[in-house]
Protein backbone atom coordinates (compact mmCIF):
# COMPACT_ATOMS: atom_id res chain seq x y z
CA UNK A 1 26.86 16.92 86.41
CA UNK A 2 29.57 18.86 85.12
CA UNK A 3 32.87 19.53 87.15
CA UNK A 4 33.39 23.28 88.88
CA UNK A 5 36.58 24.97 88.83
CA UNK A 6 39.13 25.37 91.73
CA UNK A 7 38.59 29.19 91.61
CA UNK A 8 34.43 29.35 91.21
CA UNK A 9 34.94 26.11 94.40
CA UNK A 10 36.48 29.45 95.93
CA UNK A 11 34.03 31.88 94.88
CA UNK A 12 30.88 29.88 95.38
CA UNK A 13 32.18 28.81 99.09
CA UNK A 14 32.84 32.45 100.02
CA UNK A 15 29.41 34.09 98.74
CA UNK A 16 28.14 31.39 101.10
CA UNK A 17 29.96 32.24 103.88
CA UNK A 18 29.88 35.87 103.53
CA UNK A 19 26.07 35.85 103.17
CA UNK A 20 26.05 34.63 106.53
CA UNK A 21 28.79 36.72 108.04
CA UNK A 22 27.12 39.42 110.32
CA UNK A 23 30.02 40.03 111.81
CA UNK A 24 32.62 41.22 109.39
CA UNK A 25 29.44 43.03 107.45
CA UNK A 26 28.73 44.97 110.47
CA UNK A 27 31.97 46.04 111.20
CA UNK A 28 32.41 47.46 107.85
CA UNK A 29 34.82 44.50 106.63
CA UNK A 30 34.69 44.49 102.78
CA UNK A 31 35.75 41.07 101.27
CA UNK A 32 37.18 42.18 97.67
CA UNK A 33 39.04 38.67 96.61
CA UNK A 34 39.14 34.65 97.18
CA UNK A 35 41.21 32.11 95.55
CA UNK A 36 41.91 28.29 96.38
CA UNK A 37 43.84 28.83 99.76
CA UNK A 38 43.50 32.91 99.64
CA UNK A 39 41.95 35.78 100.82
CA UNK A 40 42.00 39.76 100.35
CA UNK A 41 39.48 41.67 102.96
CA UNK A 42 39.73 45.16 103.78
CA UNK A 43 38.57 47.80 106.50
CA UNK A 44 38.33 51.40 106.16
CA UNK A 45 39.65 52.82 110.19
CA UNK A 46 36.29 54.98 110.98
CA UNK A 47 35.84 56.79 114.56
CA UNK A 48 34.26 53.77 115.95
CA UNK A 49 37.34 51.84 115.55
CA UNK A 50 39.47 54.22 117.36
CA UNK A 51 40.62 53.16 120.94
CA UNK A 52 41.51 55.46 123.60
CA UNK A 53 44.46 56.11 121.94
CA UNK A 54 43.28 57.16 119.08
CA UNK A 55 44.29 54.75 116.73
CA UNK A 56 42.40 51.68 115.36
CA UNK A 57 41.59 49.07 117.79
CA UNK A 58 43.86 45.94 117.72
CA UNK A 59 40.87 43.67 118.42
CA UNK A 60 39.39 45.10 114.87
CA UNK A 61 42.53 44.54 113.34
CA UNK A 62 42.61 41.33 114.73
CA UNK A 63 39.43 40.31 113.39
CA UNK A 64 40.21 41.75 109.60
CA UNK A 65 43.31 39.30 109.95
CA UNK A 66 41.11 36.39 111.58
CA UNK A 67 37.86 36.95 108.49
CA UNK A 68 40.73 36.80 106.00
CA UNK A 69 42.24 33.63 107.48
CA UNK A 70 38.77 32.13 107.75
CA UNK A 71 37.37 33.14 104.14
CA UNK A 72 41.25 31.14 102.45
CA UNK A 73 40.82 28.43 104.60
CA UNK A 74 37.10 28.11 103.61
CA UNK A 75 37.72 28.05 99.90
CA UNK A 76 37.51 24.49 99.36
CA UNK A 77 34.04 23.67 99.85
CA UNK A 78 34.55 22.42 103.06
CA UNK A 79 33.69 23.59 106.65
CA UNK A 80 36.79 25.14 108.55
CA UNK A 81 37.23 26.31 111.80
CA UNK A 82 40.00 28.20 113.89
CA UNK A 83 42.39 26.01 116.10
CA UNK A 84 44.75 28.76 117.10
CA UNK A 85 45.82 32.16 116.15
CA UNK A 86 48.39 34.25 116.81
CA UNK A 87 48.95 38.20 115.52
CA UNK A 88 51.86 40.80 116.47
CA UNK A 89 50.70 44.51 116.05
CA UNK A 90 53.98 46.24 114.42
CA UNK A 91 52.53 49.74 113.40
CA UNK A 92 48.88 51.23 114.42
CA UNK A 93 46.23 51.68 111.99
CA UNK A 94 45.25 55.24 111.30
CA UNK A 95 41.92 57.15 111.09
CA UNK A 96 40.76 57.21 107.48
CA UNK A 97 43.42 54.45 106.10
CA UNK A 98 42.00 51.86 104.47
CA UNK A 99 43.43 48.52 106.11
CA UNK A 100 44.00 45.64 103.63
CA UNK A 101 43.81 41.82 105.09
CA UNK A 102 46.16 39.01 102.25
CA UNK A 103 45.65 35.41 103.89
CA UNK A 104 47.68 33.06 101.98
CA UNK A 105 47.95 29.55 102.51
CA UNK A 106 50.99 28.49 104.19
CA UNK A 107 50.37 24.42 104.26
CA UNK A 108 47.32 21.93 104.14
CA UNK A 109 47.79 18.30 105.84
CA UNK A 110 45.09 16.16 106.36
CA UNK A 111 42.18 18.38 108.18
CA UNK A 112 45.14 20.67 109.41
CA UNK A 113 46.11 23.74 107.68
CA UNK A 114 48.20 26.87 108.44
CA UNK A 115 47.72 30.20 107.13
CA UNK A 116 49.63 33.90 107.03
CA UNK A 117 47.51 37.00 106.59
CA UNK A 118 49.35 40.73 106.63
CA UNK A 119 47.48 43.56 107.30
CA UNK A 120 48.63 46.48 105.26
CA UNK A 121 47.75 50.20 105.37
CA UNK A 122 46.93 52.54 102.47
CA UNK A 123 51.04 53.12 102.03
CA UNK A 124 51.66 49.42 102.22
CA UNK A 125 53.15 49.87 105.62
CA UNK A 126 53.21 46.07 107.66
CA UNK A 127 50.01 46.92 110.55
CA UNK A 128 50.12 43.80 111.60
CA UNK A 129 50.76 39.97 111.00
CA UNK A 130 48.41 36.39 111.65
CA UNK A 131 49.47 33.46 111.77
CA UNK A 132 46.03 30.57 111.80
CA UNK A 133 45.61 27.14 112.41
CA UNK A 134 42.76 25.62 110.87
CA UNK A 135 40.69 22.46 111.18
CA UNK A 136 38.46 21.05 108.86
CA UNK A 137 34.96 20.03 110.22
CA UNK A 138 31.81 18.05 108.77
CA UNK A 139 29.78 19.95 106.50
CA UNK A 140 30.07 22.24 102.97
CA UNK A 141 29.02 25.68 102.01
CA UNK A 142 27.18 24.10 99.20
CA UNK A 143 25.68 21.17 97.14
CA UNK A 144 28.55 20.64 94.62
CA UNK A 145 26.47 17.78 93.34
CA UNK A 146 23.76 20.60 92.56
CA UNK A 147 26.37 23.12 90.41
């Protein structure tokens, strides 16, 4: 049995996840980067995420923030889930910008962690920022033992 790396830990637990992840793959959530306790996921704004508005729904900003939150927190081989999340909407997200998700790993005690992901626009502008709670559950994404 030989030993994985932090970073292909990272990589291996987020092709698992993401294989499963209907949900940010139908929504047109890309995820371009993991590292131990990190995350980069992006969104280009299409019509269908306009609101009445005109400008790009905060629930699919939300969940950019919340997929990037889950995919750091998820990057140790073991099964995380959301306690509690918070996000404050500073600037809207605009038709044709490409949205940008960075979760970064803010501290990890015992099965608790806390997270920060900022949502960025195409100029860097702030769109919005997350703050996550995690918990760690039973379970892996996969058979370390088998690597």
């Amino acid at each position: 049995m030989t030993a994985i790396s932090d970073q292909e830990r990272a990589q291996r637990s987020a092709d698992a996840m993401w294989e499963n992840d209907a949900a940010s793959k139908g929504l047109g959530i890309v995820l371009e980067s993991v590292e131990p306790g990190r995350a980069t996921l992006s969104l280009k704004v299409e019509s269908k995420h306009l609101n009445g508005h005109g400008i790009c729904h905060g629930g699919f900003i939300f969940t950019l923030a919340d997929s990037a939150f889950a995919f750091a927190c998820n990057s140790y081989n073991r099964c995380a889930v959301g306690q509690s999340t918070t996000a404050s909407f500073l600037q809207p997200g605009r038709a044709g910008s490409t949205l940008v998700a960075n979760a970064e790993e803010v501290s990890v005690h015992g099965r608790s962690g806390i997270y920060d992901v900022t949502v960025v626009d195409d100029d860097g502008n702030t769109i919005a920022v997350f703050r996550g709670q995690s918990r760690t559950i039973q379970g892996t994404h996969f058979n370390e033992d088998a690597a």
